[in-house]
N, C-alpha and C. Protein backbone atom coordinates (compact mmCIF):
# COMPACT_ATOMS: atom_id res chain seq x y z
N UNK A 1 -6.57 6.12 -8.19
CA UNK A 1 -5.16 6.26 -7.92
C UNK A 1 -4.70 4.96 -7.24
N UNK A 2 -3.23 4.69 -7.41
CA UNK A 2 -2.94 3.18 -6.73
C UNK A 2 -1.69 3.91 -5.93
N UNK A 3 -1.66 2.87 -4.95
CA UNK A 3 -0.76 3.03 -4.07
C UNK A 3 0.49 3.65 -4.20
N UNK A 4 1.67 3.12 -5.55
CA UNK A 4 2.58 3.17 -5.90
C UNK A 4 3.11 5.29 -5.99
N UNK A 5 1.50 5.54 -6.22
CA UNK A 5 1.55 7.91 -6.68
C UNK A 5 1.16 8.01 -5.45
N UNK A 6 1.36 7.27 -4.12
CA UNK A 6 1.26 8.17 -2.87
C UNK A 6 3.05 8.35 -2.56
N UNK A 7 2.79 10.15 -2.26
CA UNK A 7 4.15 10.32 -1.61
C UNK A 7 4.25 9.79 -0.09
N UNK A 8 5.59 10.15 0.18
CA UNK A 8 5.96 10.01 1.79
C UNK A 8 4.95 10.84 2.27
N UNK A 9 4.45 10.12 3.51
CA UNK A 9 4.11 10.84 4.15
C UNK A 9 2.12 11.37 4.24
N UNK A 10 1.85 10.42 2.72
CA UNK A 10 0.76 11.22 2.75
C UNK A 10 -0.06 9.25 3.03
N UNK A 11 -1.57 9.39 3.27
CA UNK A 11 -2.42 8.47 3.73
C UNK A 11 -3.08 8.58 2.79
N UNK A 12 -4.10 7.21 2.48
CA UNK A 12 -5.20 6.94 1.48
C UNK A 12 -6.11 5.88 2.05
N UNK A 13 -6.91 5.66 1.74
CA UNK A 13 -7.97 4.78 2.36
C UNK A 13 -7.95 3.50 0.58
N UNK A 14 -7.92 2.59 1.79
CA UNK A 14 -8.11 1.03 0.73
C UNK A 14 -9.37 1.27 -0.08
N UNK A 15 -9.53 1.14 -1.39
CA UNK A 15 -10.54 1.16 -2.20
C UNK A 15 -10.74 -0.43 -2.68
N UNK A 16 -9.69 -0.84 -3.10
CA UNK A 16 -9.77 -2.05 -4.07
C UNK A 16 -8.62 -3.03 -4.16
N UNK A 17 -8.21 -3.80 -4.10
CA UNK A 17 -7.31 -4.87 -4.25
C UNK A 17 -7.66 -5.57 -5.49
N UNK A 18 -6.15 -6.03 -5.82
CA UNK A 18 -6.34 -6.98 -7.12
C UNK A 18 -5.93 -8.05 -6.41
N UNK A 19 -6.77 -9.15 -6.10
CA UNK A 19 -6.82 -10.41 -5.41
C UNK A 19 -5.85 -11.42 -6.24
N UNK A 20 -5.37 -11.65 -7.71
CA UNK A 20 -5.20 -12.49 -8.48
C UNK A 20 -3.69 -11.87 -7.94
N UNK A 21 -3.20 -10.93 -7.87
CA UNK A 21 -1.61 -10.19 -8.34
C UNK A 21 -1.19 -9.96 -6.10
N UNK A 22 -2.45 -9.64 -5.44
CA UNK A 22 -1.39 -9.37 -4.21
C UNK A 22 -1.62 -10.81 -3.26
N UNK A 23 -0.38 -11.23 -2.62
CA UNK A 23 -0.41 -12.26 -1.56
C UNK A 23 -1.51 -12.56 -0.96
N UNK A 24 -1.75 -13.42 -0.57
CA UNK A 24 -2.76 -13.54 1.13
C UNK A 24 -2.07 -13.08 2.10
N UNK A 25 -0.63 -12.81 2.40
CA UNK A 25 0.32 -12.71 3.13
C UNK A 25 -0.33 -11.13 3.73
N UNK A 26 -0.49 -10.41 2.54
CA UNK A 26 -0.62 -8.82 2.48
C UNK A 26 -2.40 -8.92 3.02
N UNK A 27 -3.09 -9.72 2.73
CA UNK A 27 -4.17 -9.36 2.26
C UNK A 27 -4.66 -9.72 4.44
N UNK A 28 -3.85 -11.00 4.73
CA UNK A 28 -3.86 -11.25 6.36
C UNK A 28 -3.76 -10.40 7.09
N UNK A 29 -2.57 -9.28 6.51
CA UNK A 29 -2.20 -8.15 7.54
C UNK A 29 -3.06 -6.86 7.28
N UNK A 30 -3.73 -6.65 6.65
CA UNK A 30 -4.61 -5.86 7.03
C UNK A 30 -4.79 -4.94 5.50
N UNK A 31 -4.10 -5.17 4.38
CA UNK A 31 -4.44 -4.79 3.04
C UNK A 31 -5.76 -5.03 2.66
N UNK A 32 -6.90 -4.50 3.23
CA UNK A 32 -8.57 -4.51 2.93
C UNK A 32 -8.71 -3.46 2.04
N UNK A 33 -9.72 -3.49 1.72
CA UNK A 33 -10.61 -1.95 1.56
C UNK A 33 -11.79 -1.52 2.47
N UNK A 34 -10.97 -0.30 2.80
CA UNK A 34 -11.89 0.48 3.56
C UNK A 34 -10.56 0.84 4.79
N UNK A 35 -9.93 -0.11 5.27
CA UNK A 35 -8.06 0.51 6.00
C UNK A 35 -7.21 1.51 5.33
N UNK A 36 -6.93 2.38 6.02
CA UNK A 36 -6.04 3.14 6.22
C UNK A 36 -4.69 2.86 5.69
N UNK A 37 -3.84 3.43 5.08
CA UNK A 37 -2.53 2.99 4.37
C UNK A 37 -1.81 4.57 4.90
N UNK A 38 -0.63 4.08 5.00
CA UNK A 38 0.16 5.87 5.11
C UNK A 38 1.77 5.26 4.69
N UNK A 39 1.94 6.28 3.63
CA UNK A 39 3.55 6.03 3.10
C UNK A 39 4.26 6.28 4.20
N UNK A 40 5.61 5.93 5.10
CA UNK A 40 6.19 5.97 5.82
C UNK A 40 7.73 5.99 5.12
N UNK A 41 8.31 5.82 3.93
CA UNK A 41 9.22 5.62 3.64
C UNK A 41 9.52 5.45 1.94
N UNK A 42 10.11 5.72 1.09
CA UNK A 42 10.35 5.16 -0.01
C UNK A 42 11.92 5.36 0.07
N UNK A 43 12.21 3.79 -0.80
CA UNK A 43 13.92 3.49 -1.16
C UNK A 43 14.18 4.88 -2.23
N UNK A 44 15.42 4.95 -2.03
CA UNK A 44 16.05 6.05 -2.87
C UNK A 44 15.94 5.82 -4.42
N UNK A 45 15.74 4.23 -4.61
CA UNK A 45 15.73 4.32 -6.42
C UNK A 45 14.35 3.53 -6.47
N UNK A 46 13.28 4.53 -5.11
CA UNK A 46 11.65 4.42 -5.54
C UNK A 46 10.87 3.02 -5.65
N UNK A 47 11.80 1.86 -4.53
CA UNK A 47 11.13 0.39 -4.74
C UNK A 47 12.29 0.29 -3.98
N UNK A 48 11.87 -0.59 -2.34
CA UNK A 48 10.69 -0.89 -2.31
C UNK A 48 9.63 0.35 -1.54
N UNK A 49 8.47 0.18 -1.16
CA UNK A 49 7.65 1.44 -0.32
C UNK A 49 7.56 0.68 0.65
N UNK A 50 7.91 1.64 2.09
CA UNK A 50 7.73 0.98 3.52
C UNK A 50 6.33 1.64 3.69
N UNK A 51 5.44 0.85 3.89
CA UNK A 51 3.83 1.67 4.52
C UNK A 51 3.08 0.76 5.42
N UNK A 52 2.42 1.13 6.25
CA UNK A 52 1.89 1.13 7.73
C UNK A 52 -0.04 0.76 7.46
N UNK A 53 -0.30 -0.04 7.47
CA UNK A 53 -1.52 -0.44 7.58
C UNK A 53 -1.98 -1.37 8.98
N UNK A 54 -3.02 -0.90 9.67
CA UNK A 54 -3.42 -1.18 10.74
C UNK A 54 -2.56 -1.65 11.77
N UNK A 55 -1.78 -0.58 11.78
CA UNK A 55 -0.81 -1.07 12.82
C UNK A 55 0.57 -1.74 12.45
N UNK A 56 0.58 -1.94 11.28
CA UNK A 56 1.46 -3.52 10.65
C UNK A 56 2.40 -2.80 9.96
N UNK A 57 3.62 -3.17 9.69
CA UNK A 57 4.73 -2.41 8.89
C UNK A 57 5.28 -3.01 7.73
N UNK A 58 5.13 -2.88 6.66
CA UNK A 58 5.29 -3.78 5.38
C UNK A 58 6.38 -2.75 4.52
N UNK A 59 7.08 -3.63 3.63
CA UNK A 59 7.61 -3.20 2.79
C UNK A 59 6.74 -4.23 1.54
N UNK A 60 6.83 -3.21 0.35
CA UNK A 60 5.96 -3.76 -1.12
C UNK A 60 6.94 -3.15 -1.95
N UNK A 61 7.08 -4.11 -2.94
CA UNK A 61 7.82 -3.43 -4.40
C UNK A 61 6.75 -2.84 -5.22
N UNK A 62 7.15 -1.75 -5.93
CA UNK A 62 6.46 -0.83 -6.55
C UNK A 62 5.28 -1.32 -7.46
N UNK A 63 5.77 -2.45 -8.06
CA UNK A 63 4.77 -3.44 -8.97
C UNK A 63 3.68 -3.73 -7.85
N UNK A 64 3.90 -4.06 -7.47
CA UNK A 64 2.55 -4.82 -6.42
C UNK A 64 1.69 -3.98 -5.75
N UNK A 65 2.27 -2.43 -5.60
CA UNK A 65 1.51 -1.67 -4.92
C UNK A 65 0.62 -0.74 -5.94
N UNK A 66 1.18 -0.70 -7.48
CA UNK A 66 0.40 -0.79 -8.53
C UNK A 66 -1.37 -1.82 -8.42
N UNK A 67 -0.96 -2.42 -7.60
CA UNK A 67 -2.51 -3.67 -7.70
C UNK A 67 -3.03 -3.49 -6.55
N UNK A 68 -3.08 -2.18 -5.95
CA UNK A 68 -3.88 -1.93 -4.72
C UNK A 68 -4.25 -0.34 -5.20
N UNK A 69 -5.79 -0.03 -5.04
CA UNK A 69 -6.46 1.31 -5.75
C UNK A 69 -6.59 1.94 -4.17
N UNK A 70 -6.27 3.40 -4.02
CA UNK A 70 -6.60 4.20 -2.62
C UNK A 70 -7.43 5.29 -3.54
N UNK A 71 -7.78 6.03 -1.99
CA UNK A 71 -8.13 7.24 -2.24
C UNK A 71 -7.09 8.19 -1.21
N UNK A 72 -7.05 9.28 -2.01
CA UNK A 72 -6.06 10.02 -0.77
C UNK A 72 -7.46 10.81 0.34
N UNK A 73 -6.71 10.62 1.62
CA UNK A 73 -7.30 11.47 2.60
C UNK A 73 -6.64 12.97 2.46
């Protein structure tokens, strides 16, 4: 499952990153595998997703969160 099919509200644990498609920007703040992710927010027309990794508060457009694999907790 990738980031983009978590609802509000629910958490997944980092499995996998696509290194070629997400920033270093993302990857600095704490986008690992094996961290904690929790949806905190989605825009009303579903892009961008506000979510919370180690502390850190990011917004990602829906494409990009496509290139990060979780597992749900």
């Amino acid at each position: 499952m990738t980031l983009n099919f978590l609802k509000k509200s629910q958490k997944g644990t980092i499995v996998s990153i696509n290194v070629d498609h997400v920033p270093l920007k993302l990857i600095e703040m704490g986008c690992l595998p094996g961290n904690i992710v929790e949806v905190l927010q989605i825009a009303p027309l579903l892009d961008p997703i506000y979510i919370k990794v180690n502390d850190s508060f990011l917004s990602i457009r829906k494409d990009l969160a496509k290139e990060i694999e979780v597992e749900l907790i």
